[in-house]
C-alpha atoms as a PDB file:
ATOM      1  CA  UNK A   1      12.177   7.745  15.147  1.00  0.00           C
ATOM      2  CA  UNK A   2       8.582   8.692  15.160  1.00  0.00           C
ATOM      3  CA  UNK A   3       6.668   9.530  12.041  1.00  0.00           C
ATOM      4  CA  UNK A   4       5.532  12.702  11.062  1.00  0.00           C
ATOM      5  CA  UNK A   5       2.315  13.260   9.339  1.00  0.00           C
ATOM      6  CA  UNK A   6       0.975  16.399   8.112  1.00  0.00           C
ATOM      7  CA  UNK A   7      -2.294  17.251   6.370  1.00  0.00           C
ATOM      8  CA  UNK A   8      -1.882  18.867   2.845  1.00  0.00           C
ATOM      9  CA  UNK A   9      -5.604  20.479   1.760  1.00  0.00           C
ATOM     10  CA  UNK A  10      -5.744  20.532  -2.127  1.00  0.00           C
ATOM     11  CA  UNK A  11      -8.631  22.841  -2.549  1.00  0.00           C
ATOM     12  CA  UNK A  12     -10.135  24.742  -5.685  1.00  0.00           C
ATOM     13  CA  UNK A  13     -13.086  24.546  -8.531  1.00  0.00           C
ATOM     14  CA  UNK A  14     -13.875  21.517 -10.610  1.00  0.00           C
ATOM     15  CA  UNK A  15     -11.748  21.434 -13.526  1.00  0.00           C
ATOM     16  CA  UNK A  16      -9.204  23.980 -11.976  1.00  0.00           C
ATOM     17  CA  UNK A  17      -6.040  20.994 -12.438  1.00  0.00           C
ATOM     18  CA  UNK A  18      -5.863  19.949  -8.558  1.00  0.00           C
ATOM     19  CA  UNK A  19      -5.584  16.020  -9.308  1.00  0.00           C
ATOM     20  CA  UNK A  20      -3.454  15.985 -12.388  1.00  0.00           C
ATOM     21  CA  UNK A  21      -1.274  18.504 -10.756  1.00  0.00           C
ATOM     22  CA  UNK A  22      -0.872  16.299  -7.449  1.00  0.00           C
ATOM     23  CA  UNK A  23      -0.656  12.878  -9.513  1.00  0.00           C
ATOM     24  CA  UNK A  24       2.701  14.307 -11.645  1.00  0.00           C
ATOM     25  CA  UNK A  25       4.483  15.638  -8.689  1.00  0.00           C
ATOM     26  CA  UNK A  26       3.399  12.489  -6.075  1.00  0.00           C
ATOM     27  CA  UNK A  27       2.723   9.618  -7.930  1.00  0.00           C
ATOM     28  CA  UNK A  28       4.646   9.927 -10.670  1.00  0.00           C
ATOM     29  CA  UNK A  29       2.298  10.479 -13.854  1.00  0.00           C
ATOM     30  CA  UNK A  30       3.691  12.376 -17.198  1.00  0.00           C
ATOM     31  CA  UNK A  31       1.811  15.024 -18.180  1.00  0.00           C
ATOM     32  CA  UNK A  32       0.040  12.788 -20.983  1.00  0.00           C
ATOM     33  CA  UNK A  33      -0.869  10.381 -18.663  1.00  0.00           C
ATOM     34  CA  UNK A  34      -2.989  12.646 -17.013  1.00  0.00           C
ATOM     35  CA  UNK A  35      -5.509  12.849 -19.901  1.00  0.00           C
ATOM     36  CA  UNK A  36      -6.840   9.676 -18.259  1.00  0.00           C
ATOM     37  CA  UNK A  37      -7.310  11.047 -14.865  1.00  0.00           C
ATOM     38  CA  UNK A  38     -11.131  11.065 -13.974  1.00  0.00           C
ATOM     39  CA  UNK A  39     -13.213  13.676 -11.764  1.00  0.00           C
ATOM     40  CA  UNK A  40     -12.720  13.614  -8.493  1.00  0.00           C
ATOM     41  CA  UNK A  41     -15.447  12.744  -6.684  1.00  0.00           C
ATOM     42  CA  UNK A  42     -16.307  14.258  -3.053  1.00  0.00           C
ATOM     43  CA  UNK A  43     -12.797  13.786  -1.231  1.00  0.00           C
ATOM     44  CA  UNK A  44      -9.746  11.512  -2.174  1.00  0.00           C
ATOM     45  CA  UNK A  45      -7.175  10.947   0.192  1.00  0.00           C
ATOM     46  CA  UNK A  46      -3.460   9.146  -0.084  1.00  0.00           C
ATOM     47  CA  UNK A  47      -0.338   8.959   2.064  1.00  0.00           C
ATOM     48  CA  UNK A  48       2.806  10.637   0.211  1.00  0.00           C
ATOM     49  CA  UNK A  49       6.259   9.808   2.239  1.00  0.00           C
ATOM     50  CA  UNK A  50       8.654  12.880   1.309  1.00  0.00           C
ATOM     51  CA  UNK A  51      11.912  12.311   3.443  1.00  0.00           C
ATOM     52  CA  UNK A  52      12.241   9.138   6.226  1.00  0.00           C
ATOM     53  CA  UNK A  53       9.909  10.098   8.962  1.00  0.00           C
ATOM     54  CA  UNK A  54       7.869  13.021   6.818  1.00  0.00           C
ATOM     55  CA  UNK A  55       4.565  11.913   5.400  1.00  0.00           C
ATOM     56  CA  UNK A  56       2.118  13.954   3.203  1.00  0.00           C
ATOM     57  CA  UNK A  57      -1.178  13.356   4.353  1.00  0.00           C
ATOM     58  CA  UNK A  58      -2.874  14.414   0.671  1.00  0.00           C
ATOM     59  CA  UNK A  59      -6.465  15.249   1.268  1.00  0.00           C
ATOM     60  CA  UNK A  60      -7.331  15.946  -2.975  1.00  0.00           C
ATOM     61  CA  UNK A  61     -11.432  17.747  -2.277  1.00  0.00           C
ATOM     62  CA  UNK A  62     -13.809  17.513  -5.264  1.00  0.00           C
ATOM     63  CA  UNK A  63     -14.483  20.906  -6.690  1.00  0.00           C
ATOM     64  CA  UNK A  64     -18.287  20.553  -7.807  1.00  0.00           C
ATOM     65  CA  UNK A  65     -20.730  22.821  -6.092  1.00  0.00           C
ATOM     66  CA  UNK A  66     -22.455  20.259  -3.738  1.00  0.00           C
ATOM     67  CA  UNK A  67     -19.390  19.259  -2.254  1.00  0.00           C
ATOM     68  CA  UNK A  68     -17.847  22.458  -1.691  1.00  0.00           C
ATOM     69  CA  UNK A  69     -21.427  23.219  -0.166  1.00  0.00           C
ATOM     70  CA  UNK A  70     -20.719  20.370   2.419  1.00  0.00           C
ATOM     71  CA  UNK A  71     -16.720  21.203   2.860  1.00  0.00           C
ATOM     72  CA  UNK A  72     -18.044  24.898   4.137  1.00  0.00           C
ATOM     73  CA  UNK A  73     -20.455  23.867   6.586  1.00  0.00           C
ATOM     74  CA  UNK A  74     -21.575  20.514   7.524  1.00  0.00           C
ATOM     75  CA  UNK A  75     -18.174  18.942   7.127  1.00  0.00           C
ATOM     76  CA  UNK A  76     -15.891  21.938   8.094  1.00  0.00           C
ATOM     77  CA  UNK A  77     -14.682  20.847  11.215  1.00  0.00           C
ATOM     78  CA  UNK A  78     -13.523  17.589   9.946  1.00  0.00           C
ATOM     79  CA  UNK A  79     -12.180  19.225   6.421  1.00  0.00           C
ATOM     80  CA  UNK A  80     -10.260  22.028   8.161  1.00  0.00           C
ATOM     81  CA  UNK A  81      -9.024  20.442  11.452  1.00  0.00           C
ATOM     82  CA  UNK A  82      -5.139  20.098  11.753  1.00  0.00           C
ATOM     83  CA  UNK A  83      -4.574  21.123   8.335  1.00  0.00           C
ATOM     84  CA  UNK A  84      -0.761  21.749   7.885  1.00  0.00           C
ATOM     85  CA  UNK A  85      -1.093  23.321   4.282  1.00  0.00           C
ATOM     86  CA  UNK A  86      -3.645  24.709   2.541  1.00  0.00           C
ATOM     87  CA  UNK A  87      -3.260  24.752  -1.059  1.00  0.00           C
ATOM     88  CA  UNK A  88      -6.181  26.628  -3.286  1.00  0.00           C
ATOM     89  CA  UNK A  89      -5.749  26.110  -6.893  1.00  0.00           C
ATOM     90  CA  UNK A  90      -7.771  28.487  -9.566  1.00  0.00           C
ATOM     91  CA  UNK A  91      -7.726  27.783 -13.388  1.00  0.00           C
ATOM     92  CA  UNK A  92      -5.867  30.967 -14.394  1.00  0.00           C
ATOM     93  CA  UNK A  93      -8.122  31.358 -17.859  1.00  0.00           C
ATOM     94  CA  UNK A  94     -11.330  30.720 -15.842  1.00  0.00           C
ATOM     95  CA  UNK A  95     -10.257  33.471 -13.925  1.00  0.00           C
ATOM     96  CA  UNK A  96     -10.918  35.787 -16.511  1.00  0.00           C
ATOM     97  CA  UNK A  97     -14.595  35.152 -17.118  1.00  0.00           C
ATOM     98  CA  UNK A  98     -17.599  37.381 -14.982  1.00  0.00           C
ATOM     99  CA  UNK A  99     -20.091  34.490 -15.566  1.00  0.00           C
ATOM    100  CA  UNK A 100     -21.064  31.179 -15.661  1.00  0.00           C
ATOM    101  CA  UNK A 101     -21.469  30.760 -19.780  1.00  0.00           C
ATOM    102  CA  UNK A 102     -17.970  30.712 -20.611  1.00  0.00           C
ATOM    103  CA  UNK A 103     -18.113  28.040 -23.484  1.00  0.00           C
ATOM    104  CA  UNK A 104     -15.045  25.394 -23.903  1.00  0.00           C
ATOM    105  CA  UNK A 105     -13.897  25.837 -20.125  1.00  0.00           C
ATOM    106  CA  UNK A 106     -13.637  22.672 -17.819  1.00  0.00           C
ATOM    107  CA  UNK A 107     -14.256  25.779 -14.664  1.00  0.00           C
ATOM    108  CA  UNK A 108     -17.608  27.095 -16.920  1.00  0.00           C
ATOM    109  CA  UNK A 109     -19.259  26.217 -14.045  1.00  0.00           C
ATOM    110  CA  UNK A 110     -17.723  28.860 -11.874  1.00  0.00           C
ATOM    111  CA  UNK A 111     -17.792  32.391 -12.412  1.00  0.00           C
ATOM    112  CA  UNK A 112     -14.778  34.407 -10.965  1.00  0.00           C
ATOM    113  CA  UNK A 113     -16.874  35.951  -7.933  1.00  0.00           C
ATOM    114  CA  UNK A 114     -18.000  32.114  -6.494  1.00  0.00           C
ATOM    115  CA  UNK A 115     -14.082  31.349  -6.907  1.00  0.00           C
ATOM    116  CA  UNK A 116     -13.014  33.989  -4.750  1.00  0.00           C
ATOM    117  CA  UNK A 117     -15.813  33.378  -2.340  1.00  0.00           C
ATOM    118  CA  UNK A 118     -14.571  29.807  -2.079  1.00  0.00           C
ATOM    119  CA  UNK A 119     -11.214  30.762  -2.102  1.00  0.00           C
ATOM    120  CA  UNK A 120     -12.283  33.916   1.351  1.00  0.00           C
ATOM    121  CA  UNK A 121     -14.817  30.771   2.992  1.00  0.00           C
ATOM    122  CA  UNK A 122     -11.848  28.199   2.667  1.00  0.00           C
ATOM    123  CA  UNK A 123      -9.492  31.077   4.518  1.00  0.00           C
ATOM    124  CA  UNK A 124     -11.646  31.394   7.191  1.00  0.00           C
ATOM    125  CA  UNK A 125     -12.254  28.003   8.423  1.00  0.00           C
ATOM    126  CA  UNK A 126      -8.862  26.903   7.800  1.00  0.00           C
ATOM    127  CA  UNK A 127      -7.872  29.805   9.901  1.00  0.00           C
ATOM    128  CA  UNK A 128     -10.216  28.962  12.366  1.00  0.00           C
ATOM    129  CA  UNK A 129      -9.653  25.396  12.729  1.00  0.00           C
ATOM    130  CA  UNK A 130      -5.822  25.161  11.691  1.00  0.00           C
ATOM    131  CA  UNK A 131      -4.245  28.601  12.417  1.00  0.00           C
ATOM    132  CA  UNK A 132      -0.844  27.699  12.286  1.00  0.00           C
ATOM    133  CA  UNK A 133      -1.016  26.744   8.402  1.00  0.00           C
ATOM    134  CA  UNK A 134       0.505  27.760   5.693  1.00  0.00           C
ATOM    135  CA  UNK A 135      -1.518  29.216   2.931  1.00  0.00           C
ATOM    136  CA  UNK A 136      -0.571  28.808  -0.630  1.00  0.00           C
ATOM    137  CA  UNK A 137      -2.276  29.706  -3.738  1.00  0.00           C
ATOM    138  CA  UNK A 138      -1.529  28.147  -7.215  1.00  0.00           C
ATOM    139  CA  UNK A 139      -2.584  29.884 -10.420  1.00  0.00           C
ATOM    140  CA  UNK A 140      -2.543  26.805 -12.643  1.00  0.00           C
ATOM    141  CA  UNK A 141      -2.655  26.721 -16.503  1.00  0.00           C
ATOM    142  CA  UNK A 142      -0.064  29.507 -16.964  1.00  0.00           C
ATOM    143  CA  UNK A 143       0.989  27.584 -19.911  1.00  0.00           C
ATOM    144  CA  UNK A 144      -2.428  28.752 -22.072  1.00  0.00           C
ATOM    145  CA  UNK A 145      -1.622  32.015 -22.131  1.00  0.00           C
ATOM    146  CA  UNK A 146       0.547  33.449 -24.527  1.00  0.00           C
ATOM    147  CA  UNK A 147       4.500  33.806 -23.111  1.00  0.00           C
ATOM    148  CA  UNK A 148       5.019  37.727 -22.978  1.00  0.00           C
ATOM    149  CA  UNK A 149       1.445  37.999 -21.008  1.00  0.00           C
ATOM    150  CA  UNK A 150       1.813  35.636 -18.347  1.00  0.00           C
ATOM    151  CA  UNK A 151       3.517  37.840 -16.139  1.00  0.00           C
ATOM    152  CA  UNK A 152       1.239  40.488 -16.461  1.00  0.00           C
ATOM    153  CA  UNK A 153      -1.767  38.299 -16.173  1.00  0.00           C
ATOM    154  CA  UNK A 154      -0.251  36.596 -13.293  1.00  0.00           C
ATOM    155  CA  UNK A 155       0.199  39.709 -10.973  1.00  0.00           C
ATOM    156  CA  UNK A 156      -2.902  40.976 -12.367  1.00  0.00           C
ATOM    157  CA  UNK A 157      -4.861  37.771 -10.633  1.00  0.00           C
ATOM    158  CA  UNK A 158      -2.692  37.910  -7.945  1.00  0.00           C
ATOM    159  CA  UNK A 159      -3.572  41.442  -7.132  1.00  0.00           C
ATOM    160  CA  UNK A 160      -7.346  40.525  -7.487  1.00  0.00           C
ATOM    161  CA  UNK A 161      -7.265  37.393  -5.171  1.00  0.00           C
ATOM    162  CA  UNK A 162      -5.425  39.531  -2.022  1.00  0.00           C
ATOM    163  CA  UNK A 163      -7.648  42.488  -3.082  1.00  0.00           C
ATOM    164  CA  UNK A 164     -11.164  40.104  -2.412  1.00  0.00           C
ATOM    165  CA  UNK A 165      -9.150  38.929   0.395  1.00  0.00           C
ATOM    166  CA  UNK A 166      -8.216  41.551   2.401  1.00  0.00           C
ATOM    167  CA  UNK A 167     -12.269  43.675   1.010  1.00  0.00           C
ATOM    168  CA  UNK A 168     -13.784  40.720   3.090  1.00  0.00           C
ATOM    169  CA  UNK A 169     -11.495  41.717   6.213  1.00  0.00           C
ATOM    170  CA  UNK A 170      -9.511  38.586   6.246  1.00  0.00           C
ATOM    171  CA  UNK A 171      -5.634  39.203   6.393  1.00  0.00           C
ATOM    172  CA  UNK A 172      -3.640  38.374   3.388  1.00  0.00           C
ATOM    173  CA  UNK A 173       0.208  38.972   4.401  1.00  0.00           C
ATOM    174  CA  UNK A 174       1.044  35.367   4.983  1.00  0.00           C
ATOM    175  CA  UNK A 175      -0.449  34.048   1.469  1.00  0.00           C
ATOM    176  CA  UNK A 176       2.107  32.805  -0.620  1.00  0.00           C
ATOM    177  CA  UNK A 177       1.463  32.879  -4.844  1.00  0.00           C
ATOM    178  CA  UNK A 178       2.356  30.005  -7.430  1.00  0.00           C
ATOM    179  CA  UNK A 179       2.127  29.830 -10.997  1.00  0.00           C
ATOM    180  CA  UNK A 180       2.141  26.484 -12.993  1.00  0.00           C
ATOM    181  CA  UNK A 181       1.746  25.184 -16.571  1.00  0.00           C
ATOM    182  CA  UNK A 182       0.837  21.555 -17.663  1.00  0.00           C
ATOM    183  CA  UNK A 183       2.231  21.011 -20.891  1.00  0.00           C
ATOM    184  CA  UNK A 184       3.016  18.349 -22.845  1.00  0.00           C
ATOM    185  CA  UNK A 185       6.440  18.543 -21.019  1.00  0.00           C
ATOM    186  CA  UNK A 186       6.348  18.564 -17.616  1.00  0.00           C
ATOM    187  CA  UNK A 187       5.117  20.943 -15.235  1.00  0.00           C
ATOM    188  CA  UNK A 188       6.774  24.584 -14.175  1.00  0.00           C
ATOM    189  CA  UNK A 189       6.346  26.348 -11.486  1.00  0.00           C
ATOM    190  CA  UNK A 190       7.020  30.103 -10.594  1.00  0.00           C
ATOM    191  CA  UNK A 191       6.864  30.942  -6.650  1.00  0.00           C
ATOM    192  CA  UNK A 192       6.182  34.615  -5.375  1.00  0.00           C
ATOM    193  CA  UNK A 193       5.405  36.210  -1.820  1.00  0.00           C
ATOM    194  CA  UNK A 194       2.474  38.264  -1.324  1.00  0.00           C
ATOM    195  CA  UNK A 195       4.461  41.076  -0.628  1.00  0.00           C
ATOM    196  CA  UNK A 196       5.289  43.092  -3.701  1.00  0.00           C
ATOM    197  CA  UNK A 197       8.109  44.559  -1.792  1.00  0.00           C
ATOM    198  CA  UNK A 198       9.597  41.239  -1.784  1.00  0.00           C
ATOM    199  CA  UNK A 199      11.897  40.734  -4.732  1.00  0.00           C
ATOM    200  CA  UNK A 200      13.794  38.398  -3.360  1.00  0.00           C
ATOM    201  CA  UNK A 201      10.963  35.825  -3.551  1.00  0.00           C
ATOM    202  CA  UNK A 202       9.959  35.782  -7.213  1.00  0.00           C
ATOM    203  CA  UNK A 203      11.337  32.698  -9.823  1.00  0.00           C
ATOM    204  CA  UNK A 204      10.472  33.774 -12.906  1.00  0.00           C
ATOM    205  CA  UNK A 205       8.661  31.528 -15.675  1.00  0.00           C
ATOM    206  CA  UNK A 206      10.420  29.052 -18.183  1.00  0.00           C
ATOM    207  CA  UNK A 207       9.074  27.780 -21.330  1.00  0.00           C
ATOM    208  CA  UNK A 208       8.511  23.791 -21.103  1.00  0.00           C
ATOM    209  CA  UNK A 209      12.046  24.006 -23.734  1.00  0.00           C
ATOM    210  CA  UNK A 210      14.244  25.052 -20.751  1.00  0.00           C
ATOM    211  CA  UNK A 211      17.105  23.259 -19.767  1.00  0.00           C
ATOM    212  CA  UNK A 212      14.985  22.524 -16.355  1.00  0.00           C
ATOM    213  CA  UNK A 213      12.449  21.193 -17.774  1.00  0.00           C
ATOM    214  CA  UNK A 214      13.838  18.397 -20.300  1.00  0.00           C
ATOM    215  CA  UNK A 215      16.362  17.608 -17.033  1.00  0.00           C
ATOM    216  CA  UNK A 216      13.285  17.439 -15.202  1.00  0.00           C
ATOM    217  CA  UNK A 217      11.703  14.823 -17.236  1.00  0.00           C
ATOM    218  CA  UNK A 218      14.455  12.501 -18.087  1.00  0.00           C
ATOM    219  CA  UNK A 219      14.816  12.282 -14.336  1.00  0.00           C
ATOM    220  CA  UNK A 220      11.157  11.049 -14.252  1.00  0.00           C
ATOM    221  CA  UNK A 221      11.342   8.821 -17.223  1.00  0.00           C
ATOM    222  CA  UNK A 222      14.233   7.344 -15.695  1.00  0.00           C
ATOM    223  CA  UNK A 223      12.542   6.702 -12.375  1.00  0.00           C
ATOM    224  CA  UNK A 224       9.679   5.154 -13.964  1.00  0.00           C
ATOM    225  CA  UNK A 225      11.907   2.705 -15.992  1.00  0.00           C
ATOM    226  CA  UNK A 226      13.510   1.546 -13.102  1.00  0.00           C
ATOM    227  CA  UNK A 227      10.202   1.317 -11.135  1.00  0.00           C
ATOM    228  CA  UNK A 228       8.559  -0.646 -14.422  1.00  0.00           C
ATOM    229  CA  UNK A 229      11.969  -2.621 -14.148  1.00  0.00           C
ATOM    230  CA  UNK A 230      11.568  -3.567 -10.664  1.00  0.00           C
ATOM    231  CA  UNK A 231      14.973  -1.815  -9.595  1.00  0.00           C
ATOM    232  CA  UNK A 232      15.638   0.858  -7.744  1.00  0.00           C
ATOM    233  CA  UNK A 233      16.926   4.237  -8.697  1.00  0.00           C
ATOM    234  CA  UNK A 234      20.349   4.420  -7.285  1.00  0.00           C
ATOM    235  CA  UNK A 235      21.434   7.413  -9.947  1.00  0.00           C
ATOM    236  CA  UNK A 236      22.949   7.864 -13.063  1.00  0.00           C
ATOM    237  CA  UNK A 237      25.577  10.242 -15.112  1.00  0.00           C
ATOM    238  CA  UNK A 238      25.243  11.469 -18.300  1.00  0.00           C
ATOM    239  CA  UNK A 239      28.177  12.892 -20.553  1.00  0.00           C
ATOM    240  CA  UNK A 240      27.954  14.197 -23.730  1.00  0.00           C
ATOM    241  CA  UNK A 241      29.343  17.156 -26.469  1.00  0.00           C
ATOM    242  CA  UNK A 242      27.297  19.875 -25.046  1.00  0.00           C
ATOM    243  CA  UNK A 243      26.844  18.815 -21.010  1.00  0.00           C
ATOM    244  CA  UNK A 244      27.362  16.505 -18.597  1.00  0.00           C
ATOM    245  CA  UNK A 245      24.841  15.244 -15.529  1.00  0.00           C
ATOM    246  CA  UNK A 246      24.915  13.407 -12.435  1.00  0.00           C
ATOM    247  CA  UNK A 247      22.426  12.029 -10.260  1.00  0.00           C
ATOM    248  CA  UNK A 248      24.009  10.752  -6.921  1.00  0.00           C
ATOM    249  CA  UNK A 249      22.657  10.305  -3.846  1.00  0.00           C
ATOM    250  CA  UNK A 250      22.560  12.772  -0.613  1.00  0.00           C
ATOM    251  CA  UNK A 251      21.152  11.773   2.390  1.00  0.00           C
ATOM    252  CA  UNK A 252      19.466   8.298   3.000  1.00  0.00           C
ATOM    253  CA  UNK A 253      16.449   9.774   1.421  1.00  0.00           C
ATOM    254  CA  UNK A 254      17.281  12.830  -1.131  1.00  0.00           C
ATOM    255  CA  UNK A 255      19.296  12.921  -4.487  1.00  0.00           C
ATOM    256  CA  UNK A 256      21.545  15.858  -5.727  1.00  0.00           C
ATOM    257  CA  UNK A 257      21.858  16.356  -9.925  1.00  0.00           C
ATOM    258  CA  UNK A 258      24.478  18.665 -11.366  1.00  0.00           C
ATOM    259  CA  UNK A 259      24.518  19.458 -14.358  1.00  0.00           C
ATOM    260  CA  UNK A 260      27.086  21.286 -15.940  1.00  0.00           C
ATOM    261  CA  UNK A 261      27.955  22.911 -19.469  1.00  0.00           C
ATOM    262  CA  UNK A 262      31.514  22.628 -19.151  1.00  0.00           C
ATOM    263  CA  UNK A 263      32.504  19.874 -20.775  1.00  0.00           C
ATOM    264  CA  UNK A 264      35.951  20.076 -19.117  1.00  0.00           C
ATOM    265  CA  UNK A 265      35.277  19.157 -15.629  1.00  0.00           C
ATOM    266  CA  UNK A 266      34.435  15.364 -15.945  1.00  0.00           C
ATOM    267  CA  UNK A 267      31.207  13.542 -13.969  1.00  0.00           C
ATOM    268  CA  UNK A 268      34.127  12.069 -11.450  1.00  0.00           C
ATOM    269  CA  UNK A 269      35.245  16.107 -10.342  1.00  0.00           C
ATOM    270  CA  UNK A 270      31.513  16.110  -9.967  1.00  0.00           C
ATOM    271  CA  UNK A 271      31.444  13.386  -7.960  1.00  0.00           C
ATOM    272  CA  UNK A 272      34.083  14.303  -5.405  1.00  0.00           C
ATOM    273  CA  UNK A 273      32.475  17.250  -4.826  1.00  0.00           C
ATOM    274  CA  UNK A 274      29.267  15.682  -4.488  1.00  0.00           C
ATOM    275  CA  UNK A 275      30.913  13.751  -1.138  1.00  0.00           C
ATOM    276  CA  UNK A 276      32.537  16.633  -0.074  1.00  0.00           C
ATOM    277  CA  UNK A 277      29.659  18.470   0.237  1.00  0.00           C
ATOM    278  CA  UNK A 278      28.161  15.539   2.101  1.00  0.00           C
ATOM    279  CA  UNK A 279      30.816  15.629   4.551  1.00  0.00           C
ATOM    280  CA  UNK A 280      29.717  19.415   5.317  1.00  0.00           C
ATOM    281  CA  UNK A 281      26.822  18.958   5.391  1.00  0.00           C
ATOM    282  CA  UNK A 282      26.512  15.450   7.741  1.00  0.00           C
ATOM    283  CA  UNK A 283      28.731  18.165  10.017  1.00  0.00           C
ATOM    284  CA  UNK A 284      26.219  20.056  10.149  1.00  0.00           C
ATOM    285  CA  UNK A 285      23.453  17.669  10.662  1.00  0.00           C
ATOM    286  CA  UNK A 286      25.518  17.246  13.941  1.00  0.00           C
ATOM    287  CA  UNK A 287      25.571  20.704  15.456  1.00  0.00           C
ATOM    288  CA  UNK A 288      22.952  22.109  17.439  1.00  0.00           C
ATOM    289  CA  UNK A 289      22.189  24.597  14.977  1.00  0.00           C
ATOM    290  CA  UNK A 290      18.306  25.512  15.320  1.00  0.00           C
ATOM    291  CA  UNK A 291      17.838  24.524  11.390  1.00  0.00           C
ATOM    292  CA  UNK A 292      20.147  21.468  12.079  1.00  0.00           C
ATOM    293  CA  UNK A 293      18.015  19.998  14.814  1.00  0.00           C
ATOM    294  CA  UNK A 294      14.565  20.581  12.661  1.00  0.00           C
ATOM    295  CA  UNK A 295      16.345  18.572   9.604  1.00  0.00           C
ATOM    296  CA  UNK A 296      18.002  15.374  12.313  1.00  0.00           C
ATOM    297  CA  UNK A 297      13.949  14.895  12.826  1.00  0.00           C
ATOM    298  CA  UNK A 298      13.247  14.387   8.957  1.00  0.00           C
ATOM    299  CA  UNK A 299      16.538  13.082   7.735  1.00  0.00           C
END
């Protein structure tokens, strides 16, 4: 079966959390590890496989002035060309500064107006170049701003961003909002649609103490002790007075974990379930179901 490759822009200001972001979720970094991560300089790219055939082409693109400078113009075409998703990340507590003085910021260098103007430029030629991709915008560093705010502050930057947007006659419909917070944890993420109307779309936020979260990283610690162990992760099962867990395998390339706070129904229930549910869905692999034939060309 023939690969599949698609281009993944990971675009915002210096400082905004673009590479420690991308190396917890692709290349498997805890959130401490980050603290080593250097600046990115100019444009960094790696090859992330996600399913059997799919491949994330991950272009990560410096955030300092001069390089956004050449991004824009001289190097547009070969920035923006066949770009499959555009992803635009802005330091949420930058956001709130006019200028360029704010002291103790790692986006001081920005002042809200250039980030929008990047953010409207990197619309355009992406639009221009790649018009069939998606458009996603991360608000990143939720996690600095005090719990019963972030909501507020959230639509509040969302509103501005579509606002600038739409001012600068660009259409903003298709734009689709994330939150995020890199704590000491692991990393959360809230997803909303640019429509307002569209309740159906919003996750709200968890503190890094939810149940997701600690599953989330002892997943991750796992992984990385089997990877440090040269083995490979074939799943596990945890049972205990409070929960049980199980990690099994899906498909030849995806996982399923249940967890479950009824202590009653053992990991094996979960199990046969699991393979039920396998079963289905293998039947429906077959069929010529539109959804089914787009999923037979990544699984």
């Amino acid at each position: 079966m023939r690969d599949q490759i698609e281009k993944l822009l990971l675009m915002g200001p210096a400082g905004a959390g673009k590479t420690c972001m991308r190396s917890i979720i692709f290349d498997n970094y805890l959130p401490r590890d980050t603290l080593r991560l250097g600046v990115t300089i100019s444009l960094e790219q790696s090859r992330v496989r996600m399913l059997n055939n799919l491949y994330l082409n991950l272009w990560d693109c410096g955030g300092q002035h001069r390089y956004v400078t050449e991004y824009l113009n001289r190097q547009k075409e070969f920035i923006f060309r066949n770009v499959c998703v555009l992803l635009f990340v802005f330091d949420i507590s930058s956001m709130s500064h006019e200028g360029s003085s704010a002291h103790g910021n790692t986006c001081a260098n920005w002042s809200r107006v250039e980030m929008l103007r990047y953010f409207q430029a990197a619309i355009q030629c992406v639009r221009s170049y790649s018009p069939k991709a998606k458009v996603f915008v991360l608000l990143h560093k939720m996690d600095l701003i005090a719990p019963k705010l972030r909501q507020n502050i959230f639509e509040s930057r969302k509103a501005e961003v579509i606002d600038y947007v739409v001012n600068s006659g660009e259409v903003a419909t298709d734009i689709k909002f994330l939150g995020a917070g890199n704590e000491d944890s692991s990393v959360g993420f809230c997803v909303e649609g640019s429509d307002s109307e569209r309740d159906d779309d919003v996750l709200s936020f968890s503190s890094t103490e939810s149940r997701t979260t600690k599953v989330s990283e002892t997943v991750k610690q796992f992984k990385l002790s089997c990877m440090n162990n040269t083995t490979s992760l074939e799943g596990f099962q945890i049972t205990t007075d409070t929960f049980t867990a199980l990690l099994h395998p899906f498909t030849s390339c995806t996982y399923v974990l249940m967890v479950s706070e009824d202590t009653s129904i053992t990991v094996e229930l979960h199990r046969i379930n699991v393979r039920g549910a396998q079963r289905l869905f293998e039947q429906f692999l077959r069929s010529e179901d539109g959804v089914a034939l787009e999923m037979r060309r990544m699984l």
